[in-house]
Protein backbone atom coordinates (compact mmCIF):
# COMPACT_ATOMS: atom_id res chain seq x y z
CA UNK A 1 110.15 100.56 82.64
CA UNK A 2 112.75 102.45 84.51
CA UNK A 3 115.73 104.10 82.50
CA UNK A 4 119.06 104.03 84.52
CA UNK A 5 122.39 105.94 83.68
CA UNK A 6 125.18 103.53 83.01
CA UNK A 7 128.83 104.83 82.54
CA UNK A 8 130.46 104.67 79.42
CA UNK A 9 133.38 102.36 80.49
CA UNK A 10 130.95 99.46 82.15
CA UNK A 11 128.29 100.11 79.47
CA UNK A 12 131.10 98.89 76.95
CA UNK A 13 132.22 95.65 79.22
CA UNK A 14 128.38 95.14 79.35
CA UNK A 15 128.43 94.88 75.61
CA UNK A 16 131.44 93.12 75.28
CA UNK A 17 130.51 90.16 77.74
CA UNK A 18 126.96 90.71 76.44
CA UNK A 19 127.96 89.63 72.86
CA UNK A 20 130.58 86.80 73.78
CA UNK A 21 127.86 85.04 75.59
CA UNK A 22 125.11 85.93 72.07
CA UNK A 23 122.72 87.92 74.30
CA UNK A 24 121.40 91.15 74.11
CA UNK A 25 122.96 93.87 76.55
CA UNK A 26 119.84 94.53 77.74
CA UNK A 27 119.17 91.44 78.90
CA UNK A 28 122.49 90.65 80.10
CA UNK A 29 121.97 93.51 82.18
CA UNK A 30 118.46 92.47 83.71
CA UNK A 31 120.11 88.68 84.09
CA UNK A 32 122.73 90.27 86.14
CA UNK A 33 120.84 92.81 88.50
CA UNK A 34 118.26 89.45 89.18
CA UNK A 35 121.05 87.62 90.10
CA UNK A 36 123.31 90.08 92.28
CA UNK A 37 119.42 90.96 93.81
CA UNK A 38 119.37 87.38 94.74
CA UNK A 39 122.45 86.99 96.29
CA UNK A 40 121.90 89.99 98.45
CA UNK A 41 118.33 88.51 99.22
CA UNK A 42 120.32 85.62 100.66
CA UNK A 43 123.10 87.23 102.55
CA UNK A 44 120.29 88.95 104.25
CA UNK A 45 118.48 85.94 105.24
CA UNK A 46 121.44 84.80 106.59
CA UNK A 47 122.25 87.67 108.65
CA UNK A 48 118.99 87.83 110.44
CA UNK A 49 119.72 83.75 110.63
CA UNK A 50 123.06 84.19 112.68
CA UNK A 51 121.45 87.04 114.93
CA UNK A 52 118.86 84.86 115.91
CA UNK A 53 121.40 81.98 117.28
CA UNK A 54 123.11 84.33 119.09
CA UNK A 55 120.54 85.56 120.76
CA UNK A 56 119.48 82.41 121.41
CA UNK A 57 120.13 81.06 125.01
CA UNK A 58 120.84 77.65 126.47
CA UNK A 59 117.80 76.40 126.54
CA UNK A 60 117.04 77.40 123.16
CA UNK A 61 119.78 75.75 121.68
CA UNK A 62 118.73 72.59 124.37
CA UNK A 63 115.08 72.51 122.74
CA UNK A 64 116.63 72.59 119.69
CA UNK A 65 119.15 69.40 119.72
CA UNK A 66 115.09 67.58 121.36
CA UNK A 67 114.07 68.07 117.74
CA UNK A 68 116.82 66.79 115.61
């Protein structure tokens, strides 16, 4: 397991929003690194998705409306 340095003033909103919700900090904290991991994860995939249309020429984007 990895140890990571959290400041004071977000480790205490951490345990604050960890507590309203009835879990434990720690695994608000993994819950929360999984999901901002995922939505970067996604963003990404998107990225290379919109680079890839526009390099895409004419005829790619003619083969493309053959298959739909």
């Amino acid at each position: 397991m990895t140890t990571v340095a959290i400041p004071q003033k977000i480790k205490k909103e951490m345990q604050e929003i960890s507590a309203g919700l009835g879990v434990s900090t720690n695994d608000f904290a993994l819950n929360a690194i999984l999901y901002y991991m995922k939505r970067i994860k996604d963003r990404i995939n998107l990225k290379s998705e919109m680079e890839a249309w526009e390099n895409a020429g004419v005829e790619d984007f003619l083969n493309f409306e053959k298959t739909i």
